[in-house]
PDB file of N, CA and C in Angstrom:
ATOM      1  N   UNK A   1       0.810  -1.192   0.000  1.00  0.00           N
ATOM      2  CA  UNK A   1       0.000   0.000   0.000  1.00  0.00           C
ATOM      3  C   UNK A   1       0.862   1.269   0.000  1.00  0.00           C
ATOM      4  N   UNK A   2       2.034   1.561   0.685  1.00  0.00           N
ATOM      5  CA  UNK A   2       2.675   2.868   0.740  1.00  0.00           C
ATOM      6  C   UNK A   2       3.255   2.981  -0.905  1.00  0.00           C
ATOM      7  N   UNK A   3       4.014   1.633  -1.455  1.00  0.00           N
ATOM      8  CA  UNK A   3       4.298   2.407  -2.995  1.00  0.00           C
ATOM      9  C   UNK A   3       2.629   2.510  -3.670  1.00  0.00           C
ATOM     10  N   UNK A   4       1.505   2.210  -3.608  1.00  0.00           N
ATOM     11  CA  UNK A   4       0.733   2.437  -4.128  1.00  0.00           C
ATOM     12  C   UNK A   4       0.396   3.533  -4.031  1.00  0.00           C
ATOM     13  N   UNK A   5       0.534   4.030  -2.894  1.00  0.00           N
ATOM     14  CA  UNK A   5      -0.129   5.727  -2.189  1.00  0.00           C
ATOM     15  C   UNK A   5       0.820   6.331  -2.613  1.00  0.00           C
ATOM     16  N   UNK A   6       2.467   5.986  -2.746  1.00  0.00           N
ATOM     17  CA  UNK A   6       3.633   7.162  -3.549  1.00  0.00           C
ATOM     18  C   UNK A   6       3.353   7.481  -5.172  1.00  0.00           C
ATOM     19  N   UNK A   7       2.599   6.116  -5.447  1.00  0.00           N
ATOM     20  CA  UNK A   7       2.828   6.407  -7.146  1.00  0.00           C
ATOM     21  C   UNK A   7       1.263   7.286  -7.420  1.00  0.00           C
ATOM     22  N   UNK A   8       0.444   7.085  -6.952  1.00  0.00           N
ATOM     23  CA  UNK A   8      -0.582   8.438  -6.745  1.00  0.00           C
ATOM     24  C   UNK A   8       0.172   9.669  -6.231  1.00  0.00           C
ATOM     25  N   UNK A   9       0.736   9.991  -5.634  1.00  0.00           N
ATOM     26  CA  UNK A   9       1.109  10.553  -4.964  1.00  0.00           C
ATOM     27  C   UNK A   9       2.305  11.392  -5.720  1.00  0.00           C
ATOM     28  N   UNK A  10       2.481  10.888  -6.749  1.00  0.00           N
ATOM     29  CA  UNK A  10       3.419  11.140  -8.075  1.00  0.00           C
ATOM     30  C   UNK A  10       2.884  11.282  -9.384  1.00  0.00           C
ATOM     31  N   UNK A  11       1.608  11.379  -9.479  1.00  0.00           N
ATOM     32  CA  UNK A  11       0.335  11.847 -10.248  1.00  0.00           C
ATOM     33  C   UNK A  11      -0.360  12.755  -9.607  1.00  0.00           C
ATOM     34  N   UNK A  12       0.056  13.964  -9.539  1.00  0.00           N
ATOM     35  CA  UNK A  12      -0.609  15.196  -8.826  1.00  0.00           C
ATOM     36  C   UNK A  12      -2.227  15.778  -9.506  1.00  0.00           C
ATOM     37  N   UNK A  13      -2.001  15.593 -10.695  1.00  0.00           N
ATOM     38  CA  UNK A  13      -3.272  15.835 -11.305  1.00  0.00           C
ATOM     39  C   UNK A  13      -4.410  14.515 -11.314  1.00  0.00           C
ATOM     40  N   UNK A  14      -4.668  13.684 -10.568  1.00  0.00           N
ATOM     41  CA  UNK A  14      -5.704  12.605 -10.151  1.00  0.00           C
ATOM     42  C   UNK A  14      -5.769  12.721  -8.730  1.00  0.00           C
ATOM     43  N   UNK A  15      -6.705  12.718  -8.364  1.00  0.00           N
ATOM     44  CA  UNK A  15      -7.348  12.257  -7.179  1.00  0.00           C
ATOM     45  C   UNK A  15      -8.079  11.120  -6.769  1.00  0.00           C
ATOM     46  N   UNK A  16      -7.320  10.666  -5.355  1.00  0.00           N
ATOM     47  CA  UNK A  16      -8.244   9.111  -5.221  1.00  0.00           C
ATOM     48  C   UNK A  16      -8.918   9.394  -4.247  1.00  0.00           C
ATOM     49  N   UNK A  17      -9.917   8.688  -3.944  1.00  0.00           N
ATOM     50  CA  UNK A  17     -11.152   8.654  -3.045  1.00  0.00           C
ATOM     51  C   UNK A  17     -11.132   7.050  -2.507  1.00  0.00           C
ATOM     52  N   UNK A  18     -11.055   7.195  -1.214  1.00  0.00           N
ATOM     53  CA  UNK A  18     -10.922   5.787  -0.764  1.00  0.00           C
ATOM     54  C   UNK A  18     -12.146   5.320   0.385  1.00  0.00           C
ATOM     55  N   UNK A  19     -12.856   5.147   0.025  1.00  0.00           N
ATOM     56  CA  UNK A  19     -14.237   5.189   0.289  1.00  0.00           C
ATOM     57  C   UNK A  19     -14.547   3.613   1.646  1.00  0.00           C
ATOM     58  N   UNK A  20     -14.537   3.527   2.570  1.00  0.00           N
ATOM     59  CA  UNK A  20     -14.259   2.562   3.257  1.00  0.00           C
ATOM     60  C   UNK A  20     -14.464   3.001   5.154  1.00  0.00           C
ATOM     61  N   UNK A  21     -15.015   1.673   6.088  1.00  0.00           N
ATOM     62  CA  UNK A  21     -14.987   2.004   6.886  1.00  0.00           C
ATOM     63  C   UNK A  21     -14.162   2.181   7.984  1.00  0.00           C
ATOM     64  N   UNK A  22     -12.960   1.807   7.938  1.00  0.00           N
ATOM     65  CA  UNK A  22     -11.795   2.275   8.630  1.00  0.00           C
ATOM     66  C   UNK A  22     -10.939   3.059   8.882  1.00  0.00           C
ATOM     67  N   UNK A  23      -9.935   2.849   9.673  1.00  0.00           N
ATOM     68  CA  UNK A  23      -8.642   4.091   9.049  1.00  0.00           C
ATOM     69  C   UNK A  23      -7.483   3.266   8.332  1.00  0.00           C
ATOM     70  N   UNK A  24      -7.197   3.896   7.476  1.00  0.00           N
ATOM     71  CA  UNK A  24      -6.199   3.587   6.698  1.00  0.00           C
ATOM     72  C   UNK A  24      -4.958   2.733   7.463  1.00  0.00           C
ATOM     73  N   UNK A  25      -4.683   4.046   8.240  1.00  0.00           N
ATOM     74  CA  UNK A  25      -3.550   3.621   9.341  1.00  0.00           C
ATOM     75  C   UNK A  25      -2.337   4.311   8.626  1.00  0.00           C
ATOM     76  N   UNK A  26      -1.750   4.928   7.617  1.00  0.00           N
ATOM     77  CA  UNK A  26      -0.807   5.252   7.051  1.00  0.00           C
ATOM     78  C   UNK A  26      -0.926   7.021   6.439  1.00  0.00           C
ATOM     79  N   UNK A  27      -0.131   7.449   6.227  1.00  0.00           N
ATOM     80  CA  UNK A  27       0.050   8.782   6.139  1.00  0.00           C
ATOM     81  C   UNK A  27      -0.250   8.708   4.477  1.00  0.00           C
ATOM     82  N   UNK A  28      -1.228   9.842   4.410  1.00  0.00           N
ATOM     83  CA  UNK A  28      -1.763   9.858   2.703  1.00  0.00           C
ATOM     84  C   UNK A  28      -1.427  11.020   2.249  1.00  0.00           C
ATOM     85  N   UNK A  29      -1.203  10.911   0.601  1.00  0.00           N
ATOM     86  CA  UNK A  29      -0.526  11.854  -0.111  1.00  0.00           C
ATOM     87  C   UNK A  29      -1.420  12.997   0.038  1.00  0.00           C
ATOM     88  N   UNK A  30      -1.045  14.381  -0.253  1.00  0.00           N
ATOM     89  CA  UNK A  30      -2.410  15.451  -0.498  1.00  0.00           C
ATOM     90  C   UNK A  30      -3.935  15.183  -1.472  1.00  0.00           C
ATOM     91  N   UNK A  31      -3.560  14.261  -2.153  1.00  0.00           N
ATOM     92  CA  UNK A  31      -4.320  14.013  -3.657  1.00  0.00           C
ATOM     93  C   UNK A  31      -5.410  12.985  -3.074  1.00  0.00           C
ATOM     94  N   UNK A  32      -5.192  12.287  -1.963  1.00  0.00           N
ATOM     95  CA  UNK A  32      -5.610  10.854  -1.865  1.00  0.00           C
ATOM     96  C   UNK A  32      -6.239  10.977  -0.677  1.00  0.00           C
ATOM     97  N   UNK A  33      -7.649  11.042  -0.336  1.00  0.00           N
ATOM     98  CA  UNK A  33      -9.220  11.234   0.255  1.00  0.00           C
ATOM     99  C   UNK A  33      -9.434  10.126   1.088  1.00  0.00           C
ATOM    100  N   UNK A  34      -9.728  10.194   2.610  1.00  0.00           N
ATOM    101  CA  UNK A  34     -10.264   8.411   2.999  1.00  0.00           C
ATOM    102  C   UNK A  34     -11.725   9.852   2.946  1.00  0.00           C
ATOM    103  N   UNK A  35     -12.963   8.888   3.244  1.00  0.00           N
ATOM    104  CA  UNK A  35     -14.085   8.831   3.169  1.00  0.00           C
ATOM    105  C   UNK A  35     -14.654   7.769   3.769  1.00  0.00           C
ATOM    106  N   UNK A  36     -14.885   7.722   4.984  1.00  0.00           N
ATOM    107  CA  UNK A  36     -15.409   7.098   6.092  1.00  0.00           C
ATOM    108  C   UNK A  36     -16.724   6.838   5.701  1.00  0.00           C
ATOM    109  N   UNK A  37     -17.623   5.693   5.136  1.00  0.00           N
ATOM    110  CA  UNK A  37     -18.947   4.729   5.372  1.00  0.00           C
ATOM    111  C   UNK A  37     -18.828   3.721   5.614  1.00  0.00           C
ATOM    112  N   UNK A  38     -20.047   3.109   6.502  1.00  0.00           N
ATOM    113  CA  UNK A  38     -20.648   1.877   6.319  1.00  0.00           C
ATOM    114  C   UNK A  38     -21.429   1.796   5.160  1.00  0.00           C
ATOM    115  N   UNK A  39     -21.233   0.414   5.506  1.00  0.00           N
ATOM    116  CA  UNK A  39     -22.408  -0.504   4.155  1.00  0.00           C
ATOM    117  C   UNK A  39     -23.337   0.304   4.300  1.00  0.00           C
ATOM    118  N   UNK A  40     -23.938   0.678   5.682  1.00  0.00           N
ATOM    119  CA  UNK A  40     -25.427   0.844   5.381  1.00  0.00           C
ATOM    120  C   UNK A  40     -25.492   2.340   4.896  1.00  0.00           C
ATOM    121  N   UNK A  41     -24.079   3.090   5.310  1.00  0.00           N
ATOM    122  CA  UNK A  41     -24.219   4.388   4.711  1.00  0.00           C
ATOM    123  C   UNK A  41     -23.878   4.246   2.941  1.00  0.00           C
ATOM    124  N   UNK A  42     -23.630   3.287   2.432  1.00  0.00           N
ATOM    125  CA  UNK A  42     -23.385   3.166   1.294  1.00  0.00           C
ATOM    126  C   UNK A  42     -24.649   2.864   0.575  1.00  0.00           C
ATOM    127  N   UNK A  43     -25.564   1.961   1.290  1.00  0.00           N
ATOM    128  CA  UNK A  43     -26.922   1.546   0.824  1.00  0.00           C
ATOM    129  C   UNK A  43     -28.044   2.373   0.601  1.00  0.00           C
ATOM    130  N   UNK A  44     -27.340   3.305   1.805  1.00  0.00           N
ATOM    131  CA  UNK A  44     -28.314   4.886   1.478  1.00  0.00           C
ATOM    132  C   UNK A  44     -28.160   5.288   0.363  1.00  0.00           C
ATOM    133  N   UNK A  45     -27.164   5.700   0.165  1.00  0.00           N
ATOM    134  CA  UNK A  45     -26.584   6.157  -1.042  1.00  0.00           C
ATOM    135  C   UNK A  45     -27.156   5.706  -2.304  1.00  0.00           C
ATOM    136  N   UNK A  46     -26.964   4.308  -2.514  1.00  0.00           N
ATOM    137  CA  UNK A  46     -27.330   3.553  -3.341  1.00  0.00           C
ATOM    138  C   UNK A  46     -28.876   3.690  -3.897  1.00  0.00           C
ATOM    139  N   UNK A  47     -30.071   3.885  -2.557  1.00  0.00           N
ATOM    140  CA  UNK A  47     -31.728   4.111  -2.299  1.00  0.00           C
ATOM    141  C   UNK A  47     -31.731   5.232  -2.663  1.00  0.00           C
ATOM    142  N   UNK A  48     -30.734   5.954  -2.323  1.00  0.00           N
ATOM    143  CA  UNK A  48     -31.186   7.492  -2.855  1.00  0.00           C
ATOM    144  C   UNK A  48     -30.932   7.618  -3.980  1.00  0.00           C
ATOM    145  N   UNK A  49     -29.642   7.612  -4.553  1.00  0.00           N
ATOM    146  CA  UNK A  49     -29.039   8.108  -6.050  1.00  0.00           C
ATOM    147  C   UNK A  49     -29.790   6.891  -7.360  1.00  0.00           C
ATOM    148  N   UNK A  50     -29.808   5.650  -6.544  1.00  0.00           N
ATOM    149  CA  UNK A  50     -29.902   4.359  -7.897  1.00  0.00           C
ATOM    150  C   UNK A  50     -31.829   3.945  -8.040  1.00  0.00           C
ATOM    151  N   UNK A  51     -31.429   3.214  -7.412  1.00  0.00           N
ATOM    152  CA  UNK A  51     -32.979   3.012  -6.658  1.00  0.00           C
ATOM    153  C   UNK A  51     -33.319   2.462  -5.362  1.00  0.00           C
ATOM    154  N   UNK A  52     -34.527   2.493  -5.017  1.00  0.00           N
ATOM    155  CA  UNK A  52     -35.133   2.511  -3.515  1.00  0.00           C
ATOM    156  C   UNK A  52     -35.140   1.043  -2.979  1.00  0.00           C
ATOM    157  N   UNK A  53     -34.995   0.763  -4.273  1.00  0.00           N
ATOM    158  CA  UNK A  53     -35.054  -1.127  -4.105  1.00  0.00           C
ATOM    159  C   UNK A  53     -34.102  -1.633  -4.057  1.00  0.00           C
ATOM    160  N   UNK A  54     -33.222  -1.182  -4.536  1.00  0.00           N
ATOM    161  CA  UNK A  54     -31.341  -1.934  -4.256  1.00  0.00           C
ATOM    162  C   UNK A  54     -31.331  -2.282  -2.730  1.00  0.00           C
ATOM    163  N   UNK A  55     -30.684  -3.194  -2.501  1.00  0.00           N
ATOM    164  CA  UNK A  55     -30.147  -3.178  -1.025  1.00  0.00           C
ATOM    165  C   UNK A  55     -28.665  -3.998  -1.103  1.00  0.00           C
ATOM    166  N   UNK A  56     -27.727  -3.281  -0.084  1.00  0.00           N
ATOM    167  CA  UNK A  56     -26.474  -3.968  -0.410  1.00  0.00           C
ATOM    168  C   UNK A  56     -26.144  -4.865   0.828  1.00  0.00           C
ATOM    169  N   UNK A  57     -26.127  -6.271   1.039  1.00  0.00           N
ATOM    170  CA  UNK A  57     -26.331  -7.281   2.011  1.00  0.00           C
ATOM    171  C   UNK A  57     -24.820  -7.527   2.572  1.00  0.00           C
ATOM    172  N   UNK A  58     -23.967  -7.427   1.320  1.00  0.00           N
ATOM    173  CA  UNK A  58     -22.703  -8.210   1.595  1.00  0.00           C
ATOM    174  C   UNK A  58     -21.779  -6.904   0.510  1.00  0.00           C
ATOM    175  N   UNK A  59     -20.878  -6.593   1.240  1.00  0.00           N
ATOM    176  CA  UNK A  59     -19.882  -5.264   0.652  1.00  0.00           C
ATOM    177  C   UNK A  59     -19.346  -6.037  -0.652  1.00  0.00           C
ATOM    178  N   UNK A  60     -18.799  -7.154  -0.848  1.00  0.00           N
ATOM    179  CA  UNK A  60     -18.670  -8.182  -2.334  1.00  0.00           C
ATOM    180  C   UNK A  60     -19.638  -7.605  -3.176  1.00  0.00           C
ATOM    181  N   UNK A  61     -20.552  -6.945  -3.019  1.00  0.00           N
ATOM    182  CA  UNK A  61     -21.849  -6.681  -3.737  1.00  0.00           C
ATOM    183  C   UNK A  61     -21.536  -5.219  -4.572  1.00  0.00           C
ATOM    184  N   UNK A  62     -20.572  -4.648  -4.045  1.00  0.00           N
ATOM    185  CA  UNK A  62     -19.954  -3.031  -4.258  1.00  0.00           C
ATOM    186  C   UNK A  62     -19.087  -3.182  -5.698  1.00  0.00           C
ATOM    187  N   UNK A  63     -18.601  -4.403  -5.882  1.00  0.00           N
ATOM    188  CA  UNK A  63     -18.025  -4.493  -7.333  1.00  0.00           C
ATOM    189  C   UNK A  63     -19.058  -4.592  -8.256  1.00  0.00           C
ATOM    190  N   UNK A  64     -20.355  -5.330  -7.936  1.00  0.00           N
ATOM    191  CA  UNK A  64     -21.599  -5.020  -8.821  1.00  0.00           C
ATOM    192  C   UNK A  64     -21.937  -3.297  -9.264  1.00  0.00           C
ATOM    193  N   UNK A  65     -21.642  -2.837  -8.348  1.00  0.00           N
ATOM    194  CA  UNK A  65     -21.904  -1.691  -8.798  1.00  0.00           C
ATOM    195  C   UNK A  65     -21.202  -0.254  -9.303  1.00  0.00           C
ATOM    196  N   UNK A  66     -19.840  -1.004  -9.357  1.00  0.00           N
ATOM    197  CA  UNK A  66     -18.973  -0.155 -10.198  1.00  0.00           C
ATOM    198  C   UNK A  66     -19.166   0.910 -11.433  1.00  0.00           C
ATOM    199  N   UNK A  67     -20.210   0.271 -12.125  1.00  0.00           N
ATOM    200  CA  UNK A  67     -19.911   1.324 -12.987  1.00  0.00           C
ATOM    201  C   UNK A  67     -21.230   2.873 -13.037  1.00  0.00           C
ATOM    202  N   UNK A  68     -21.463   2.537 -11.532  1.00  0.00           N
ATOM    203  CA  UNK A  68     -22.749   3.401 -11.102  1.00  0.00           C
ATOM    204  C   UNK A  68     -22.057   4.470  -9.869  1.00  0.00           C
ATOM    205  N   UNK A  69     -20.652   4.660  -9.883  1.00  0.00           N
ATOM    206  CA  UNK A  69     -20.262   4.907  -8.503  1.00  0.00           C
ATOM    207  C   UNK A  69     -20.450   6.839  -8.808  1.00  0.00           C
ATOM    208  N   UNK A  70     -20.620   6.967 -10.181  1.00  0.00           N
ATOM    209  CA  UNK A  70     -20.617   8.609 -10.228  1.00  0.00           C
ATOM    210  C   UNK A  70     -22.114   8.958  -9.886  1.00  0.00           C
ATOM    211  N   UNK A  71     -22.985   7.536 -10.004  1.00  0.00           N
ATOM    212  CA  UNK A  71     -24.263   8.289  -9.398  1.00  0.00           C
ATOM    213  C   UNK A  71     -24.116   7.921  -8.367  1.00  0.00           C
ATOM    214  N   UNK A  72     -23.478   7.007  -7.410  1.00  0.00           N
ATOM    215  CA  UNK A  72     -23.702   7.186  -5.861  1.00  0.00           C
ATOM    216  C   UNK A  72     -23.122   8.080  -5.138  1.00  0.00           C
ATOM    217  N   UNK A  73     -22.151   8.608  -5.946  1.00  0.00           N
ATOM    218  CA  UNK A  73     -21.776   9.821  -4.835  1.00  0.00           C
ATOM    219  C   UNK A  73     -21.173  10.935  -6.082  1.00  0.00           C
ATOM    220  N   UNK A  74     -21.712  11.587  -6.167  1.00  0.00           N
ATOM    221  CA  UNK A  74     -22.124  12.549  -7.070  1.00  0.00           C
ATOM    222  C   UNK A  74     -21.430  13.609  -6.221  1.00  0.00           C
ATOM    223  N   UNK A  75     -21.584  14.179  -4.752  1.00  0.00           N
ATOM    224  CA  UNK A  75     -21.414  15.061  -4.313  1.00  0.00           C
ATOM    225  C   UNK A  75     -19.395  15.453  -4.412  1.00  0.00           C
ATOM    226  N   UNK A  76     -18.677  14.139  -4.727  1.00  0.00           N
ATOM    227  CA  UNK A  76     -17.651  13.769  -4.690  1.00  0.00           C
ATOM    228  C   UNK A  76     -16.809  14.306  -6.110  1.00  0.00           C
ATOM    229  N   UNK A  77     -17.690  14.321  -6.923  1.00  0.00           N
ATOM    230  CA  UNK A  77     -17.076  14.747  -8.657  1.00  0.00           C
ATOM    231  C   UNK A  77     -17.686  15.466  -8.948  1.00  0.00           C
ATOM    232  N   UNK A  78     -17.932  16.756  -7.436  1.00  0.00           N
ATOM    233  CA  UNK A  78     -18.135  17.698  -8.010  1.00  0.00           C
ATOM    234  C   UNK A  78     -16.794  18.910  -8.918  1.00  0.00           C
ATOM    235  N   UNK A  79     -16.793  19.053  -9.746  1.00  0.00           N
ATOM    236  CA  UNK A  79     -15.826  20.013 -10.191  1.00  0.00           C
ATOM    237  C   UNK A  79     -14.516  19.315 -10.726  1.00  0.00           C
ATOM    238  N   UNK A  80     -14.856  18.087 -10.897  1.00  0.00           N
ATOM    239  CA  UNK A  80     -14.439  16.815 -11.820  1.00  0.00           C
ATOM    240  C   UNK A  80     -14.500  16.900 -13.313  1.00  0.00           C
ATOM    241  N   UNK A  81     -13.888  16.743 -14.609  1.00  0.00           N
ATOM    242  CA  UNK A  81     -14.477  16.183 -15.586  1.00  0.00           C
ATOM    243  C   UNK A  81     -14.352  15.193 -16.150  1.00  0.00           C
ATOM    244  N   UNK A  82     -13.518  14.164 -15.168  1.00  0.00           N
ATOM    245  CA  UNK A  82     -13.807  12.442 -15.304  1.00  0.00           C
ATOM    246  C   UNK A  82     -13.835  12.265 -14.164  1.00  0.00           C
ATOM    247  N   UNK A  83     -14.254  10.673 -13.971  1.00  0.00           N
ATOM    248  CA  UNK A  83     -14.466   9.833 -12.784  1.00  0.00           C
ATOM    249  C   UNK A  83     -13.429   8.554 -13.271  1.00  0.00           C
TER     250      UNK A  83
END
């Protein structure tokens, strides 16, 4: 993880978002975001932005929804012009 966080960290123009319920535990580059949820704060997310009927049971379930992540958190790419 630390050469992963240096070589971001050596791409000044990208930003990562590390979206997860823990702490990292390691010192992060300027570029590179933790973002503290639970599942269930993720499921919100999901009811609100996707639909009301999704429910996410098991976090394995979060690669299903990869290619929906600019509508779950929208508030995140703001002032973005990729994701």
């Amino acid at each position: 993880m630390p050469l992963f966080l240096r070589s971001v960290e050596l791409n000044p123009g990208i930003d990562l978002f590390l979206i997860h319920r823990g702490d990292i535990g390691l010192a992060l580059p300027k570029n590179v975001f933790q973002i503290r949820m639970s599942l269930s704060d993720i499921e919100n997310c999901v009811r609100k932005n996707i639909s009301d009927s999704l429910s996410l049971t098991h976090a394995y379930k979060l690669c299903d929804l990869k290619p929906f992540y600019a509508m779950l958190f929208p508030d995140l790419l703001k002032g973005y012009d990729f994701w």
